[in-house]
C-alpha atoms as a PDB file:
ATOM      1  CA  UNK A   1     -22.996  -2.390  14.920  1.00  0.00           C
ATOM      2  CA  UNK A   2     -24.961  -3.214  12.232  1.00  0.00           C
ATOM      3  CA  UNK A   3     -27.272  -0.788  12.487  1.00  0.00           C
ATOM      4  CA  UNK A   4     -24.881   2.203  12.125  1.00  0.00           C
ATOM      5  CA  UNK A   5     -23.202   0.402   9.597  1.00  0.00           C
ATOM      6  CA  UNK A   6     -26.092   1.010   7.627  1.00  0.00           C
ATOM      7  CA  UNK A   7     -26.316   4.683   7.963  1.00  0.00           C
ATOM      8  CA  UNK A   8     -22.666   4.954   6.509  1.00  0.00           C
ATOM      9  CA  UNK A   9     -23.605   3.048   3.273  1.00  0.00           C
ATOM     10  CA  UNK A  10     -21.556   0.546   3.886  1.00  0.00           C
ATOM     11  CA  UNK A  11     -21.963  -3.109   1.759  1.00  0.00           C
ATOM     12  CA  UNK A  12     -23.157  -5.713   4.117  1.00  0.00           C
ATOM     13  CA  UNK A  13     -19.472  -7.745   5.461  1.00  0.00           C
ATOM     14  CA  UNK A  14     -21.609 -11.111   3.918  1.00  0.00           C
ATOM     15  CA  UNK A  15     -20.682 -10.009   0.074  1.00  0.00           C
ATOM     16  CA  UNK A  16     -17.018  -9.491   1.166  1.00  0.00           C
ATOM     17  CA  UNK A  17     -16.577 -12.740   3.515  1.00  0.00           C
ATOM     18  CA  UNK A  18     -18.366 -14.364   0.229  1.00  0.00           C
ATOM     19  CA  UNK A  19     -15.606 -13.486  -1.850  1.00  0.00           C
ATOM     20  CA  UNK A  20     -12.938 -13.681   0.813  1.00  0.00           C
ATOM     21  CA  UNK A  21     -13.944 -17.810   1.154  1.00  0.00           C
ATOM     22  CA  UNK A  22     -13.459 -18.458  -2.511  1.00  0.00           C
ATOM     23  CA  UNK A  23     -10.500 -16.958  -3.190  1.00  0.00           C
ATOM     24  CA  UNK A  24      -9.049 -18.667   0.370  1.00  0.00           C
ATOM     25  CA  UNK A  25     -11.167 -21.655  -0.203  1.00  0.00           C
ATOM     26  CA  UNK A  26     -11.658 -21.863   3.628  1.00  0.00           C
ATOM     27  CA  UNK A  27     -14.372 -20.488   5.924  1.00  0.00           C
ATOM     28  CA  UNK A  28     -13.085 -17.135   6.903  1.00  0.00           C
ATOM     29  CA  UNK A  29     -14.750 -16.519  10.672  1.00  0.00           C
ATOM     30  CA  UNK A  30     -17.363 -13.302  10.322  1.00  0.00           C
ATOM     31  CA  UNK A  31     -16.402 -11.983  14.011  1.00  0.00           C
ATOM     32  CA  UNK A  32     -12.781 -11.625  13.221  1.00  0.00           C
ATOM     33  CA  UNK A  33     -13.776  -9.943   9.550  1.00  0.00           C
ATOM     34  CA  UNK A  34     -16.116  -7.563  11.105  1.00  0.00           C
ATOM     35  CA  UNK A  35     -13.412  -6.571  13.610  1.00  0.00           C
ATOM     36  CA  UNK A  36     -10.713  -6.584  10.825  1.00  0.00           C
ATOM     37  CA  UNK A  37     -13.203  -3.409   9.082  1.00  0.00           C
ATOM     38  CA  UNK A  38     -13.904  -1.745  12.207  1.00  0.00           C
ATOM     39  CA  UNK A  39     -11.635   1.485  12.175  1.00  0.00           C
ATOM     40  CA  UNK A  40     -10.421   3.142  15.813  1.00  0.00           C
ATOM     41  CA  UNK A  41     -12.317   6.210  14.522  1.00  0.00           C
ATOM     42  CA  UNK A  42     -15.465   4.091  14.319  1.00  0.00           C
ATOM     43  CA  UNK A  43     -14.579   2.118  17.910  1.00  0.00           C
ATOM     44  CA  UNK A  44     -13.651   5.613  19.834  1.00  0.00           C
ATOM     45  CA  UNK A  45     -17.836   6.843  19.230  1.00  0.00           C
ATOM     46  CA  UNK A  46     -19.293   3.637  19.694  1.00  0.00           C
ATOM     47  CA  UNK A  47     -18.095   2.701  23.384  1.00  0.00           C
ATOM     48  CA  UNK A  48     -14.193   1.608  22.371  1.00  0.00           C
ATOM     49  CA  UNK A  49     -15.965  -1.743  20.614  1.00  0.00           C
ATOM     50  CA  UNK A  50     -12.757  -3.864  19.621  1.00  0.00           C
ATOM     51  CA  UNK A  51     -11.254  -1.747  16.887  1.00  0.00           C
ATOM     52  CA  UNK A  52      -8.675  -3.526  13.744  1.00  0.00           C
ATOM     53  CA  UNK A  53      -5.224  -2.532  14.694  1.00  0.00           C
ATOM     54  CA  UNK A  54      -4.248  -5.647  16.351  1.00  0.00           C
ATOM     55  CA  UNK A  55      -5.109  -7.683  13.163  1.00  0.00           C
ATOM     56  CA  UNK A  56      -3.669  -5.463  11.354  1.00  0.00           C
ATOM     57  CA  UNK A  57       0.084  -5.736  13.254  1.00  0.00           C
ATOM     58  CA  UNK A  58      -0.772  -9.427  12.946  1.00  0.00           C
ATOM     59  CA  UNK A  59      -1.565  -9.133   9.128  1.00  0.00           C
ATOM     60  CA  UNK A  60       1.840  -6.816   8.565  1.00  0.00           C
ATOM     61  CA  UNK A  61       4.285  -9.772   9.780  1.00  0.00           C
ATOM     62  CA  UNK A  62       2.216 -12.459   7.507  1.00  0.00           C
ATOM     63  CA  UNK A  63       1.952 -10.648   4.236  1.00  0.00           C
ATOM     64  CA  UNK A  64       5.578  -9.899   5.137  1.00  0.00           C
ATOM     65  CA  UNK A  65       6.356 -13.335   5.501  1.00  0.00           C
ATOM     66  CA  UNK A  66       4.371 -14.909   2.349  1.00  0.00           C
ATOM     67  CA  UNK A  67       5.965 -12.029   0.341  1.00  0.00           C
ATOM     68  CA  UNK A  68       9.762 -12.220   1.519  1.00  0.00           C
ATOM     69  CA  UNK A  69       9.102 -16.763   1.281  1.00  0.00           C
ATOM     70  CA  UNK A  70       7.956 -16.312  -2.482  1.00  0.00           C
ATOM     71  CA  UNK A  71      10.858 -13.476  -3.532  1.00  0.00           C
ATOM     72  CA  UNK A  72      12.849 -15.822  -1.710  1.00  0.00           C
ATOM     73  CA  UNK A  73      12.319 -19.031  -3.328  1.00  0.00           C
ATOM     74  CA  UNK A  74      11.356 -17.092  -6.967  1.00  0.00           C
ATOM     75  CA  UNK A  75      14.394 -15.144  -7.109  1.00  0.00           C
ATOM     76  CA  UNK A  76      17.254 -17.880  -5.999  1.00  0.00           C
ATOM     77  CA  UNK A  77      20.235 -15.931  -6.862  1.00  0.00           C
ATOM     78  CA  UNK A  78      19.298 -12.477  -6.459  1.00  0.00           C
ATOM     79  CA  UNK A  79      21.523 -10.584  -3.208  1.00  0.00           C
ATOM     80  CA  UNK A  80      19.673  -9.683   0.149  1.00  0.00           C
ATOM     81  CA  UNK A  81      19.543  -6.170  -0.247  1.00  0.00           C
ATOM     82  CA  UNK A  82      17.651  -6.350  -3.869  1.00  0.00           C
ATOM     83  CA  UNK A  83      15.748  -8.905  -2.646  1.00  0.00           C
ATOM     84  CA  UNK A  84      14.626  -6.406   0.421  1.00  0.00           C
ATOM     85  CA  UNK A  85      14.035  -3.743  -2.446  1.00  0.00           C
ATOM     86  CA  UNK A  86      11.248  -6.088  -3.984  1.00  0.00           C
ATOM     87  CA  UNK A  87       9.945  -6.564  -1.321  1.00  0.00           C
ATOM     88  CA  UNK A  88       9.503  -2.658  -0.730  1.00  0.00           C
ATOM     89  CA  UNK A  89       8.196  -2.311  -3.779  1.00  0.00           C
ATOM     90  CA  UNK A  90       5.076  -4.771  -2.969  1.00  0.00           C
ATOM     91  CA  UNK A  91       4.618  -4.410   0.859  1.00  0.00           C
ATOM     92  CA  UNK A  92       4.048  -0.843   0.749  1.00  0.00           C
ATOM     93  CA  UNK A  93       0.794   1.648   1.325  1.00  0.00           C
ATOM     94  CA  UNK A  94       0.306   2.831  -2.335  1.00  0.00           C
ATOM     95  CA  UNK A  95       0.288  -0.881  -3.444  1.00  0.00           C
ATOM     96  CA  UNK A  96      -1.857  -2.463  -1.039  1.00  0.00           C
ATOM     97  CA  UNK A  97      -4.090   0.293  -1.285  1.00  0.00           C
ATOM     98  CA  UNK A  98      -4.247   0.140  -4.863  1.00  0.00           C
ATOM     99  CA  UNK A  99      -5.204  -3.596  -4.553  1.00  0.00           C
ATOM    100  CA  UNK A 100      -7.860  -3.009  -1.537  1.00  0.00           C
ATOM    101  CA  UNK A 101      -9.590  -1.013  -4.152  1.00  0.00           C
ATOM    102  CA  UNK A 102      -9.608  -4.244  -6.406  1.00  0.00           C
ATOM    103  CA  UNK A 103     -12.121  -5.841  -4.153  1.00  0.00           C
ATOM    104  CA  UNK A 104     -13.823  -2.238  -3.165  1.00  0.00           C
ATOM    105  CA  UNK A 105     -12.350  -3.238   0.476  1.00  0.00           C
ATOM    106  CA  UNK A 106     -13.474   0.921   1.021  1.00  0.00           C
ATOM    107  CA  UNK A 107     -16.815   0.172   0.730  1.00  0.00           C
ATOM    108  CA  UNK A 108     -17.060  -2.495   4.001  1.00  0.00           C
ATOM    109  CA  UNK A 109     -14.811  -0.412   6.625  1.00  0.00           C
ATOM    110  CA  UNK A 110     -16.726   0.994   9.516  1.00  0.00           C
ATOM    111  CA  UNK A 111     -15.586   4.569  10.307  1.00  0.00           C
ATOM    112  CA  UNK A 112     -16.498   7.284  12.737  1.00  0.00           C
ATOM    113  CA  UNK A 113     -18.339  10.334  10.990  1.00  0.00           C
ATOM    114  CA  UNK A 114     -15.223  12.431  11.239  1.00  0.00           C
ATOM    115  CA  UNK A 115     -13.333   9.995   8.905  1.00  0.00           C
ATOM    116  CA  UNK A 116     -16.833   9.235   6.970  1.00  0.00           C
ATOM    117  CA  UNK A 117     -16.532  13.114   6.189  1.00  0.00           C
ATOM    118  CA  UNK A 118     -13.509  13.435   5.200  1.00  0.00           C
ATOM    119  CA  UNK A 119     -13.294  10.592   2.583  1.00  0.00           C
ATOM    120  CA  UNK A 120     -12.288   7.916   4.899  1.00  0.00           C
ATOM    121  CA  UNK A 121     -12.965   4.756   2.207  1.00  0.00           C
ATOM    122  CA  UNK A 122     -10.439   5.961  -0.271  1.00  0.00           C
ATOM    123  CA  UNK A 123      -7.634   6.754   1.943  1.00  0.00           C
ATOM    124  CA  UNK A 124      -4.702   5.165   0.988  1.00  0.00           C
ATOM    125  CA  UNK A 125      -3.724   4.326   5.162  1.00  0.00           C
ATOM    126  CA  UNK A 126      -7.099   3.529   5.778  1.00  0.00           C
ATOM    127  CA  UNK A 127      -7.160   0.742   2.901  1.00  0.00           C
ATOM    128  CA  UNK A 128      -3.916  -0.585   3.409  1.00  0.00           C
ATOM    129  CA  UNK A 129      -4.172  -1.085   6.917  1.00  0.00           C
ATOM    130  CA  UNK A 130      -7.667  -2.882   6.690  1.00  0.00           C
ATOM    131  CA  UNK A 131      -6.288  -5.062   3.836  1.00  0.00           C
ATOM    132  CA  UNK A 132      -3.117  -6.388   6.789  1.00  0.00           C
ATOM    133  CA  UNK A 133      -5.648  -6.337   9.304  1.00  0.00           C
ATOM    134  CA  UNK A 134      -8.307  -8.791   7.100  1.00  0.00           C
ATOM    135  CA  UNK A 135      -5.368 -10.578   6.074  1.00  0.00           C
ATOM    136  CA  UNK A 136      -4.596 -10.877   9.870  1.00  0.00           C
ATOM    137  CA  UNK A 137      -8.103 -12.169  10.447  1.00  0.00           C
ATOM    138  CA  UNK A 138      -7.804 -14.725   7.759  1.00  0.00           C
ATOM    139  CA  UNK A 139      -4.815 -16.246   9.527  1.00  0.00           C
ATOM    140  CA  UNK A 140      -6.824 -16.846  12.635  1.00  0.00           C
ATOM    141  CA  UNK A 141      -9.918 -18.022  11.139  1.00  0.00           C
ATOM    142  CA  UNK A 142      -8.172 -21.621  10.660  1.00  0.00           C
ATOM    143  CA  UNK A 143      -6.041 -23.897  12.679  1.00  0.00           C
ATOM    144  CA  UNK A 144      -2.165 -23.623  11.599  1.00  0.00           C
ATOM    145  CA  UNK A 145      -0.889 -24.411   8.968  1.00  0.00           C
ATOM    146  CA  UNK A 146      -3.991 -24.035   7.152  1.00  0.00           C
ATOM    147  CA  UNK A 147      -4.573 -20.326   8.535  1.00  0.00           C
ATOM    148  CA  UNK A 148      -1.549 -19.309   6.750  1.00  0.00           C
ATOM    149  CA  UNK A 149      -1.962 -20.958   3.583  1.00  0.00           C
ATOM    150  CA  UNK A 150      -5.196 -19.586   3.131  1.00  0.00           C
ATOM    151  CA  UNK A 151      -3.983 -15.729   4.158  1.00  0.00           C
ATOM    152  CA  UNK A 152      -0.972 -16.701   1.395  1.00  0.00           C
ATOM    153  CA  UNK A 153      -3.697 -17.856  -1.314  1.00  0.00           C
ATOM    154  CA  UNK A 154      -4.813 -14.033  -0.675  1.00  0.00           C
ATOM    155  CA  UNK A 155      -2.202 -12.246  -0.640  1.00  0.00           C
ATOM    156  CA  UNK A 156      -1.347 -14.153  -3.971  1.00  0.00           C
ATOM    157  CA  UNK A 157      -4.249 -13.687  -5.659  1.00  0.00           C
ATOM    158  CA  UNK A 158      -4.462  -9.889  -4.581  1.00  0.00           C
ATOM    159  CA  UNK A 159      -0.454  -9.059  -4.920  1.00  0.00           C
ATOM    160  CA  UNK A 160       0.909 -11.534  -7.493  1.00  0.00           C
ATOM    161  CA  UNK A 161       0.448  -8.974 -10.336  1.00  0.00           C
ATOM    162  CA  UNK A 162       2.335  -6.509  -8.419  1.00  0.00           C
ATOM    163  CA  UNK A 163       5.123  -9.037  -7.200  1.00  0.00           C
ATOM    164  CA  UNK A 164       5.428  -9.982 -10.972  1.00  0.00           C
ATOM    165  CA  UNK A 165       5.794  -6.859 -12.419  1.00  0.00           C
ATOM    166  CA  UNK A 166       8.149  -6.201  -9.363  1.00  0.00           C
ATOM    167  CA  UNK A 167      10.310  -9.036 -11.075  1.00  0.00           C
ATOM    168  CA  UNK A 168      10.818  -7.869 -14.304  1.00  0.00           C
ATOM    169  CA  UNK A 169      11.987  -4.592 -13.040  1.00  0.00           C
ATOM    170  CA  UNK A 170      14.893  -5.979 -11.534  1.00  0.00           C
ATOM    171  CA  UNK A 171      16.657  -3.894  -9.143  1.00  0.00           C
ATOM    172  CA  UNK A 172      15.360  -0.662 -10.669  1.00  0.00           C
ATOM    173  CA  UNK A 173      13.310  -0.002  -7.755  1.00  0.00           C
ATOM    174  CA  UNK A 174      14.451   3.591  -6.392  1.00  0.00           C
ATOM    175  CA  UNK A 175      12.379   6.539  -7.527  1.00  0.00           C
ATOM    176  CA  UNK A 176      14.978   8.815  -6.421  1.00  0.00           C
ATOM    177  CA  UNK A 177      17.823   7.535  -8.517  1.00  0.00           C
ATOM    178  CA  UNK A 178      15.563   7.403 -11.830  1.00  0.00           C
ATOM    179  CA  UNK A 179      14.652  10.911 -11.020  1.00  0.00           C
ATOM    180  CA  UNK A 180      18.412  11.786 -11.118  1.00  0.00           C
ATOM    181  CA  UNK A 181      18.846  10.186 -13.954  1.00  0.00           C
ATOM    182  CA  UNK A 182      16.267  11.797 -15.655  1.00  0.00           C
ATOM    183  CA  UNK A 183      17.150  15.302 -14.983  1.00  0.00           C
ATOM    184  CA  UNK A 184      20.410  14.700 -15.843  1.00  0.00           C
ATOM    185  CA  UNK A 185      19.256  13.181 -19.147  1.00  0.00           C
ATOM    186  CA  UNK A 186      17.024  16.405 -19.584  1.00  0.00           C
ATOM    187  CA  UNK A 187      19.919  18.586 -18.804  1.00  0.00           C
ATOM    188  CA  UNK A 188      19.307  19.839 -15.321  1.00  0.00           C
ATOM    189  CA  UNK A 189      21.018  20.155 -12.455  1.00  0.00           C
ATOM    190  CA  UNK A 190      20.367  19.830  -8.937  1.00  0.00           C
ATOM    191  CA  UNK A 191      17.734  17.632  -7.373  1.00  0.00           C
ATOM    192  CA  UNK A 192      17.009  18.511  -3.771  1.00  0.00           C
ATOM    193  CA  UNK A 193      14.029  17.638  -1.107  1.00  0.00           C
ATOM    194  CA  UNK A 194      11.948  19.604   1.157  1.00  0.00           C
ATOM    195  CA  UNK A 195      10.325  17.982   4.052  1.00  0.00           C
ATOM    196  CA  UNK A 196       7.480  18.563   6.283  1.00  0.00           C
ATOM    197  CA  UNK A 197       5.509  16.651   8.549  1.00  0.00           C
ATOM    198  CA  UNK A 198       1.808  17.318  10.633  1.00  0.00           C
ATOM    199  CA  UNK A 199       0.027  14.975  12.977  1.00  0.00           C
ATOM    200  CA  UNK A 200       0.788  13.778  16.100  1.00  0.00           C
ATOM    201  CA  UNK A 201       4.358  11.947  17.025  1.00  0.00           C
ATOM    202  CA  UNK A 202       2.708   8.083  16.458  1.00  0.00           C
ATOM    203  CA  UNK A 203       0.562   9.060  13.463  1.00  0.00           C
ATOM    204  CA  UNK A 204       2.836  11.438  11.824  1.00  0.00           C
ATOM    205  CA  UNK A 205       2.496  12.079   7.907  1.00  0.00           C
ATOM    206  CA  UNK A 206       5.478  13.536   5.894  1.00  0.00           C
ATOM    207  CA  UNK A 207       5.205  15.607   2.587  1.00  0.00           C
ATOM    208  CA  UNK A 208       7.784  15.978   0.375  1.00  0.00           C
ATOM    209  CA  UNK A 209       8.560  18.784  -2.241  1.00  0.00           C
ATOM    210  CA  UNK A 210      11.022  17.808  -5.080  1.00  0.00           C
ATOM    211  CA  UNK A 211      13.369  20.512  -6.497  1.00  0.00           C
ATOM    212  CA  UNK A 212      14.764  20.509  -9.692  1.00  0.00           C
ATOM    213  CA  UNK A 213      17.175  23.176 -10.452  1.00  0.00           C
ATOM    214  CA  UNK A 214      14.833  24.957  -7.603  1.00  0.00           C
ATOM    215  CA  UNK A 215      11.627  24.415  -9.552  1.00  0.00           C
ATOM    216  CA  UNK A 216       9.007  22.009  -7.751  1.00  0.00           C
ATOM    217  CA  UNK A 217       8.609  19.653 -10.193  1.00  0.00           C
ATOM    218  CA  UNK A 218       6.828  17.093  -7.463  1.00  0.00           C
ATOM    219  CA  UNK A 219       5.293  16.006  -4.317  1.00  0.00           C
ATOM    220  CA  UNK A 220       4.375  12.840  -2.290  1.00  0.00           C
ATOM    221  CA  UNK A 221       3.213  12.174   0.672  1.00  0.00           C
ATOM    222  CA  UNK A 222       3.625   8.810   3.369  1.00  0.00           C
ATOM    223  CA  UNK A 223       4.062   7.832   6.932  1.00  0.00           C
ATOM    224  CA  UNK A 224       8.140   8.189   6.722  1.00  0.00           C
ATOM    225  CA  UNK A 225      10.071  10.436   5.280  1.00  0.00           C
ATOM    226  CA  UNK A 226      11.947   8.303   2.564  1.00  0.00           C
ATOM    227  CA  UNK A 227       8.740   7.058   1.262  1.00  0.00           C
ATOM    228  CA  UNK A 228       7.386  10.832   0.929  1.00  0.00           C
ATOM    229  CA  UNK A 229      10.310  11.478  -0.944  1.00  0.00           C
ATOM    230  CA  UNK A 230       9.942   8.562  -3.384  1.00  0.00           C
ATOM    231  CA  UNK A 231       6.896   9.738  -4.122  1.00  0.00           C
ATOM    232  CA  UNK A 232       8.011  13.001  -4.749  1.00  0.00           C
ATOM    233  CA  UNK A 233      10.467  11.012  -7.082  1.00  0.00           C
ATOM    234  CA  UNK A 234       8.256   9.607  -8.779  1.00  0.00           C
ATOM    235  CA  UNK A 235       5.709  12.588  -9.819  1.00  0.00           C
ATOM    236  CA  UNK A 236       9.176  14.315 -11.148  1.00  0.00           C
ATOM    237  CA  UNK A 237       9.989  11.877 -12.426  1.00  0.00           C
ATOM    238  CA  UNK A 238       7.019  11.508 -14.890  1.00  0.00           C
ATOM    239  CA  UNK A 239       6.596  14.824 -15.358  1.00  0.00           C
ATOM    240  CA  UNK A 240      10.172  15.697 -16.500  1.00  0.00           C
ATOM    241  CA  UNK A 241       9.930  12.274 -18.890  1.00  0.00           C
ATOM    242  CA  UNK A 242       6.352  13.344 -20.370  1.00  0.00           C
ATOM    243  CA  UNK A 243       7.843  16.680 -21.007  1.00  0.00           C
ATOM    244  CA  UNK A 244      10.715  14.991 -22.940  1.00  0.00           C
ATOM    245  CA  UNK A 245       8.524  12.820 -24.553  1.00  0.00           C
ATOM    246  CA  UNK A 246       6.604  15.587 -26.124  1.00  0.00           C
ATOM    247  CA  UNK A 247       9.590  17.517 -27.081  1.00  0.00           C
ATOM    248  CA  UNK A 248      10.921  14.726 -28.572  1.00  0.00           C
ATOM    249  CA  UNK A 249      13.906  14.411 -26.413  1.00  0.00           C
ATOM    250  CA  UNK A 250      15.088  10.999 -25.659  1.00  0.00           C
ATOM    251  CA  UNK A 251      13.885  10.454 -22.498  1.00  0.00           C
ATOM    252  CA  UNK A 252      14.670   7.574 -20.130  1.00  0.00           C
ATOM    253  CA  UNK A 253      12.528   3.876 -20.968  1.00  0.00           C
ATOM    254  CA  UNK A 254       9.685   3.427 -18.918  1.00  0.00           C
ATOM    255  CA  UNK A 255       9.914  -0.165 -18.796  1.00  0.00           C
ATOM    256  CA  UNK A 256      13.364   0.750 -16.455  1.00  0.00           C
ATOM    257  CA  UNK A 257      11.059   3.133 -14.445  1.00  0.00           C
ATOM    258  CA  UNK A 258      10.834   1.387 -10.329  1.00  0.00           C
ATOM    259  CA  UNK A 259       7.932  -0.460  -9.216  1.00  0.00           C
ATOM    260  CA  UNK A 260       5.342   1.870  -7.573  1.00  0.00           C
ATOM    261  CA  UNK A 261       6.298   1.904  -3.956  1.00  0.00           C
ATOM    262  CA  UNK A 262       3.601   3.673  -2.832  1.00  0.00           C
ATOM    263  CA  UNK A 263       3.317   5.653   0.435  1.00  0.00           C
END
């Protein structure tokens, strides 16, 4: 694999399981990390080689866990169903795609040339996934409980900014009722959403189209429609406070604004 790893440019998996060790301060198994980058685009035109996904479901249920056990036991008095917005607003693609790029994750995932082509290392579903799935391989690379603690000294060192931030907004976490807000604060009326979707029924991605007072003022994409259309929410809504801003309207604080939920 190594070989055609090199004709896609990719950085050698040694920098990243360097880095991975230190901030884990365990040794992080290179098998498991070189399957946690390897892509099913990548495995389908190199003889179905073992391929990330199963790391990565593996990686979704422990970031989930070391996430919901520190809003948990951080936020004492806070109801279940804010405490499940929170957690939205960190476990999400946007986010941990934003914080793949931290560590230029993009740079050590082996793709096939279709996804090579079209941009593969920066896609927000690509990233995210391989962040759960290296996560995932963390987890098995030590005997329990020491697996987990050193996949939760990850996923705090990658996603504690975000889970911060995430606590000084509060509840304020939905995109959609901010954007309401702020069209009613500009003086406009109806809000609606138009939905699409393309791809295949198990890979399906949804666009969304924001209307305000039947003027697109937005759009958003993500694997299910709600989060589509909180990204939709969320381009409206920073284009209808920007506009307010500079017409020196009052428009809504931004320090109220949600979290970025991502797609």
């Amino acid at each position: 694999m190594s070989a055609q790893r090199g004709e896609t440019a990719q950085r050698p998996v040694e920098d990243l399981l360097a880095l991975l060790q230190e901030i884990t301060e365990e040794d992080v198994d290179e098998p498991l990390l070189s399957r946690a980058l390897t892509h099913r685009s990548y495995s389908y035109e190199n003889g179905s080689i073992p391929h990330n996904e199963r790391l990565e479901f593996l990686g979704d249920s422990v970031l989930g866990l070391v996430v919901t056990d520190h809003l948990h036991n951080t936020h004492t008095e806070m109801a279940e169903g804010d405490l499940a917005k929170l957690r939205s607003a960190v476990v999400n693609m946007r986010a941990l795609a934003d914080v793949a790029r931290t560590i230029g994750l993009g740079d050590y995932v082996a793709l096939g040339r279709g996804e090579e082509a079209t941009g593969g290392r920066d896609k927000d579903s690509i990233l995210a996934d391989t962040l759960e799935a290296v996560i995932g391989a963390i987890y098995l690379s030590a005997p329990q409980p020491r697996g987990l603690d050193a996949a939760g000294r990850l996923v705090h060192s990658l996603l504690g900014p975000v889970m911060r931030r995430s606590a000084t907004l509060g509840v304020a976490l939905d995109w959609k009722t901010s954007l309401q807000e702020a069209a009613s604060a500009a003086g406009a009326g109806s809000v609606h959403y138009r939905v699409s979707a393309t791809g295949p029924d198990h890979e399906k991605v949804f666009t969304a189209e924001v209307l305000v007072d039947d003027v697109p003022r937005g759009s958003g994409t993500g694997r299910a429609k709600k989060v589509a259309e909180q990204e939709a929410a969320r381009a409206a809504w920073t284009a209808i406070t920007e506009s307010m801003a500079a017409a020196g309207s009052s428009a809504p604080d931004p320090a109220t604004a949600p979290a970025d939920r991502g797609a």
